[in-house]
N, C-alpha and C. Protein backbone atom coordinates (compact mmCIF):
# COMPACT_ATOMS: atom_id res chain seq x y z
N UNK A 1 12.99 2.45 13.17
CA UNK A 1 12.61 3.56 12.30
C UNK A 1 11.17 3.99 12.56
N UNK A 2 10.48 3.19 12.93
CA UNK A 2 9.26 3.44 14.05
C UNK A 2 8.75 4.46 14.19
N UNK A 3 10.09 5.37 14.83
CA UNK A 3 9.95 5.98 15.80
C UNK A 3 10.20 7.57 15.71
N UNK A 4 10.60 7.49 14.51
CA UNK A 4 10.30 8.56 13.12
C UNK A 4 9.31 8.84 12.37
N UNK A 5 8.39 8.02 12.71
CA UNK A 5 7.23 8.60 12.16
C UNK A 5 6.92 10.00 12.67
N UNK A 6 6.54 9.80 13.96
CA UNK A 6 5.69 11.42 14.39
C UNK A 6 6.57 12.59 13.83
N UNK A 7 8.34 12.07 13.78
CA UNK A 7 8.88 13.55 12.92
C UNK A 7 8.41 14.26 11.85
N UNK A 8 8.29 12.37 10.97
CA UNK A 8 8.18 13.37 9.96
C UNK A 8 6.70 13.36 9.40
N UNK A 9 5.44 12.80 10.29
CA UNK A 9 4.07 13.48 10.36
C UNK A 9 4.01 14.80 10.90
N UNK A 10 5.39 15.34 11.59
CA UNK A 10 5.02 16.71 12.13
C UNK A 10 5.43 17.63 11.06
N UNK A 11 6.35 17.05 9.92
CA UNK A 11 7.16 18.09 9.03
C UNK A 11 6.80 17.91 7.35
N UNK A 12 5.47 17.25 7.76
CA UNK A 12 4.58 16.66 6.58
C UNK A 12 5.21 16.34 5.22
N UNK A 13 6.31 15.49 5.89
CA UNK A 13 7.07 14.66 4.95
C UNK A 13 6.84 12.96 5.09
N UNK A 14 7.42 12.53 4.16
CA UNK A 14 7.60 11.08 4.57
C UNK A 14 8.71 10.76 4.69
N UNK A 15 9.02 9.47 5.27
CA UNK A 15 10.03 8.90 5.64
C UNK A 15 11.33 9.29 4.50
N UNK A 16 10.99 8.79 3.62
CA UNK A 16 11.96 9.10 2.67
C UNK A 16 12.72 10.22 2.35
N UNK A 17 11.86 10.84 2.78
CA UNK A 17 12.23 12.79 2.94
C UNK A 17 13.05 13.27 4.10
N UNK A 18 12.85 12.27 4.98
CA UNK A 18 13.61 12.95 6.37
C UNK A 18 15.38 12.63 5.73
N UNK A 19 15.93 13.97 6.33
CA UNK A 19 17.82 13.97 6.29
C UNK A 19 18.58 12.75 7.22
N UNK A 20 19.32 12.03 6.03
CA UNK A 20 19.95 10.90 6.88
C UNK A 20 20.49 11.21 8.96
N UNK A 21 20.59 12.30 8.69
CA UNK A 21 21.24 12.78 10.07
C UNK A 21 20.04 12.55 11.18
N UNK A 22 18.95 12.94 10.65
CA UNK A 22 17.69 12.53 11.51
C UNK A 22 16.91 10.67 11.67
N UNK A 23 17.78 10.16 10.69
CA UNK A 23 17.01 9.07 10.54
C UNK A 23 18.22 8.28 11.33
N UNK A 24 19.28 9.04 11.95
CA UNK A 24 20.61 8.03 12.34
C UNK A 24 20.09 8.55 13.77
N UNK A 25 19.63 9.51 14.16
CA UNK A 25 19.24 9.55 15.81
C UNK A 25 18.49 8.68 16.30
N UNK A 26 17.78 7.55 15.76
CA UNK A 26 17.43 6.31 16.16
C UNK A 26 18.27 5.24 16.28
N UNK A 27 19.50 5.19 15.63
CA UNK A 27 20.17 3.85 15.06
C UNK A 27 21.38 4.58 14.49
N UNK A 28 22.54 4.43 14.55
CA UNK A 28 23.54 4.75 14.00
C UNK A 28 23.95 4.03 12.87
N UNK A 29 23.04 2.38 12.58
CA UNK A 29 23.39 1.42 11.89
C UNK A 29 22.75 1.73 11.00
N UNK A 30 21.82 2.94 10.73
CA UNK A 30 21.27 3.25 9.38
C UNK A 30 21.91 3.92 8.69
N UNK A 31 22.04 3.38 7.26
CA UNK A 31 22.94 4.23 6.08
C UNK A 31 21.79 4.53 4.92
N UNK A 32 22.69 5.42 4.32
CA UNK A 32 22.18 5.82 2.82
C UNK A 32 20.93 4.76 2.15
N UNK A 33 21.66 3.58 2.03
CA UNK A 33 20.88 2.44 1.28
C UNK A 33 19.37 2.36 2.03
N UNK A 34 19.04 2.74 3.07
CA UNK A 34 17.91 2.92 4.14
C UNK A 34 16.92 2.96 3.35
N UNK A 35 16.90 4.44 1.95
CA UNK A 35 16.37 4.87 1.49
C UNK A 35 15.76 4.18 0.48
N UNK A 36 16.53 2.97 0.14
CA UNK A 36 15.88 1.78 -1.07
C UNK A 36 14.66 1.03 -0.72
N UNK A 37 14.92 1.19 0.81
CA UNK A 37 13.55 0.20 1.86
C UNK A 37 12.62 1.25 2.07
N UNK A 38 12.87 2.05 2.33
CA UNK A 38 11.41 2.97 2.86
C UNK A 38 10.70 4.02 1.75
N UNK A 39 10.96 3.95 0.85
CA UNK A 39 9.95 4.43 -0.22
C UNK A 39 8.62 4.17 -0.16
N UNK A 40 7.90 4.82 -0.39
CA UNK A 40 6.36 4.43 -0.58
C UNK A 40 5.62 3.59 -1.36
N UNK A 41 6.77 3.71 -2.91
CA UNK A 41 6.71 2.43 -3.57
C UNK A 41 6.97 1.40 -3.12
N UNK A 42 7.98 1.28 -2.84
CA UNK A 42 8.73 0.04 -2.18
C UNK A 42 8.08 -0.67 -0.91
N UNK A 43 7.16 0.61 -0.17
CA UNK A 43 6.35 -0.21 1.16
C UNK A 43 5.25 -0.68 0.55
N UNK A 44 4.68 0.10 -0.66
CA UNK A 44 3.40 -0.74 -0.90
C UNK A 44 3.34 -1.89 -1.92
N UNK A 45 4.46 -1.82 -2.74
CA UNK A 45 4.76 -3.00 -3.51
C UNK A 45 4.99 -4.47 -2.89
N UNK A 46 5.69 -4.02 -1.75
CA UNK A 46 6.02 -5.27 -0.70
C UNK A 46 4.93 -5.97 0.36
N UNK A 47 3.35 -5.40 -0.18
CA UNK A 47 2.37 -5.64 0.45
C UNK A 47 1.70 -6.41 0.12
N UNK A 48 1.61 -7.79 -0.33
CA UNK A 48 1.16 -8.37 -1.66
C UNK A 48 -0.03 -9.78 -0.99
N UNK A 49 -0.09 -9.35 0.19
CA UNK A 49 -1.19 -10.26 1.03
C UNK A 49 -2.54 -9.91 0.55
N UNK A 50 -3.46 -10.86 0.89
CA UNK A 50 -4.82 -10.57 0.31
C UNK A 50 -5.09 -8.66 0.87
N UNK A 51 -6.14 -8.41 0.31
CA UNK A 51 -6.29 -6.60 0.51
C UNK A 51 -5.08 -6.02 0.90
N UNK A 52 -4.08 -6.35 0.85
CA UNK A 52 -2.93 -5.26 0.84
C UNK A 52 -2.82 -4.42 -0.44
N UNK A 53 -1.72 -3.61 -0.43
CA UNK A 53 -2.43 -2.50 -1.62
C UNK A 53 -1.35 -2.68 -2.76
N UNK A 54 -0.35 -4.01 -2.56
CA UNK A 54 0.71 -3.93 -4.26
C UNK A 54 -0.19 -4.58 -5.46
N UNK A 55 0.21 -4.33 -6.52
CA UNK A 55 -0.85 -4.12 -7.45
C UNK A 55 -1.17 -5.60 -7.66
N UNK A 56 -0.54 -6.88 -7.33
CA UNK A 56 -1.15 -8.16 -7.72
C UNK A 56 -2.36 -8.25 -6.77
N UNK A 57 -2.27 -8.03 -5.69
CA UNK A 57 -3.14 -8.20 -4.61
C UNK A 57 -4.52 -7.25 -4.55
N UNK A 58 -4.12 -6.34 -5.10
CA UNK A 58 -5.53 -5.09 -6.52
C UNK A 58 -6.23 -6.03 -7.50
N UNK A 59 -5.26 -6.22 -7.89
CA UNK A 59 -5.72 -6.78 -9.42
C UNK A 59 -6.38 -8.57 -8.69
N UNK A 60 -5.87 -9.02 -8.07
CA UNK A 60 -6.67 -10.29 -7.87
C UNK A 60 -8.09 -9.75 -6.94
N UNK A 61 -8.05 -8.59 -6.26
CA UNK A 61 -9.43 -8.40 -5.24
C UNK A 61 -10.16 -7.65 -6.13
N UNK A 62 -9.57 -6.89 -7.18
CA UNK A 62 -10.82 -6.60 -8.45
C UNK A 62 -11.44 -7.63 -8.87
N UNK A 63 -10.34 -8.77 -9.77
CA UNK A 63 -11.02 -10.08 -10.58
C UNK A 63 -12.11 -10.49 -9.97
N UNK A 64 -11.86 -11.05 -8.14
CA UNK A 64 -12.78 -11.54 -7.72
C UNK A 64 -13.87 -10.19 -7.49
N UNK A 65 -14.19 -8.94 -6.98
CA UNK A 65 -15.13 -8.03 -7.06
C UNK A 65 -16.20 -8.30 -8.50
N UNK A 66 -15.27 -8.13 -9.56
CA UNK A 66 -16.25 -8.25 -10.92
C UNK A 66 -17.10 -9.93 -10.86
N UNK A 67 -16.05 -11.05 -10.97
CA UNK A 67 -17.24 -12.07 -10.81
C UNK A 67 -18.32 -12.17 -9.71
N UNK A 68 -18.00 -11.89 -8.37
CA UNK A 68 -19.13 -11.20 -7.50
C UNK A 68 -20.10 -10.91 -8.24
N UNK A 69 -20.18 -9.57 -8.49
CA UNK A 69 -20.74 -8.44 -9.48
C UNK A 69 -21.44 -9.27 -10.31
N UNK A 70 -21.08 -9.80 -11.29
CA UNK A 70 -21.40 -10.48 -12.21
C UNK A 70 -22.35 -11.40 -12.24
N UNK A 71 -22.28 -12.06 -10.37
CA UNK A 71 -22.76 -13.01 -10.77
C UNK A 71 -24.18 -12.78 -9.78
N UNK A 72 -24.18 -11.88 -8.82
CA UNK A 72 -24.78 -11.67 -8.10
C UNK A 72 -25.80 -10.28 -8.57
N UNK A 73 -25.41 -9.30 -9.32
CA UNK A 73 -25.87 -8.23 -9.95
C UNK A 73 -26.35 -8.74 -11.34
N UNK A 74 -25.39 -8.97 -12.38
CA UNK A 74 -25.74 -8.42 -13.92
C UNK A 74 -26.23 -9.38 -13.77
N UNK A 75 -26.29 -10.67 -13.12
CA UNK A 75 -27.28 -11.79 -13.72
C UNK A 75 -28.46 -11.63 -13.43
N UNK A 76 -28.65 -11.29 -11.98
CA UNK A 76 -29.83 -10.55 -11.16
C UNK A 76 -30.89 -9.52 -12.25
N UNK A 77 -30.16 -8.73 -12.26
CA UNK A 77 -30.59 -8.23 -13.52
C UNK A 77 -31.24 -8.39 -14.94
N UNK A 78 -30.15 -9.31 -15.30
CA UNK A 78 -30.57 -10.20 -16.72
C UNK A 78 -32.04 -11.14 -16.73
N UNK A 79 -31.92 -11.72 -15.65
CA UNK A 79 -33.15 -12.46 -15.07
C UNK A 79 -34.67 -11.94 -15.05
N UNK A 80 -34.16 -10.66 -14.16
CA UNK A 80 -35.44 -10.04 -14.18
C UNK A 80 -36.39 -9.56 -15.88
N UNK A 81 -34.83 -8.90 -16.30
CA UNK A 81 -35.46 -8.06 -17.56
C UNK A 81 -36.13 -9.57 -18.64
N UNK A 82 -35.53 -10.03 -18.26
CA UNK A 82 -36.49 -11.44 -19.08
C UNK A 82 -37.74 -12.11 -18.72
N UNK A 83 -38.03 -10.97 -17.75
CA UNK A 83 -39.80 -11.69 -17.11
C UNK A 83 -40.81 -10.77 -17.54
């Protein structure tokens, strides 16, 4: 399915958008259900490695960003204003 990209970067759609008839000129073994896997939700939800973009893998590279932050800034901060 690869190999569908440049189509449908040329027809400024996404995958999901392209007509089954175009997505079977790669593979005849692709059906309907195709469409459950290649969503945009579905690609980025299934991304869940450190900095990948599904939302546990957000939400844990925020947590750690703020204690960073926290500990390297607002304390930084706090420190000073107390001199």
């Amino acid at each position: 399915l690869h190999d569908a990209l440049p189509i449908s970067e040329d027809k400024g759609v996404g995958l999901e958008d392209l007509p089954m008839a175009e997505i079977q000129q790669f593979s005849a073994v692709f059906q309907a259900d195709i469409y459950d896997y290649i969503s945009i939700d579905k690609c980025v939800a299934a991304r869940c490695t450190p900095g990948g973009p599904a939302l546990p893998a957000m939400e844990s590279a925020l947590k750690q960003a703020a204690g960073w932050l926290q500990e390297n800034v607002v304390n930084n901060i706090n420190s000073n204003a107390d001199k």
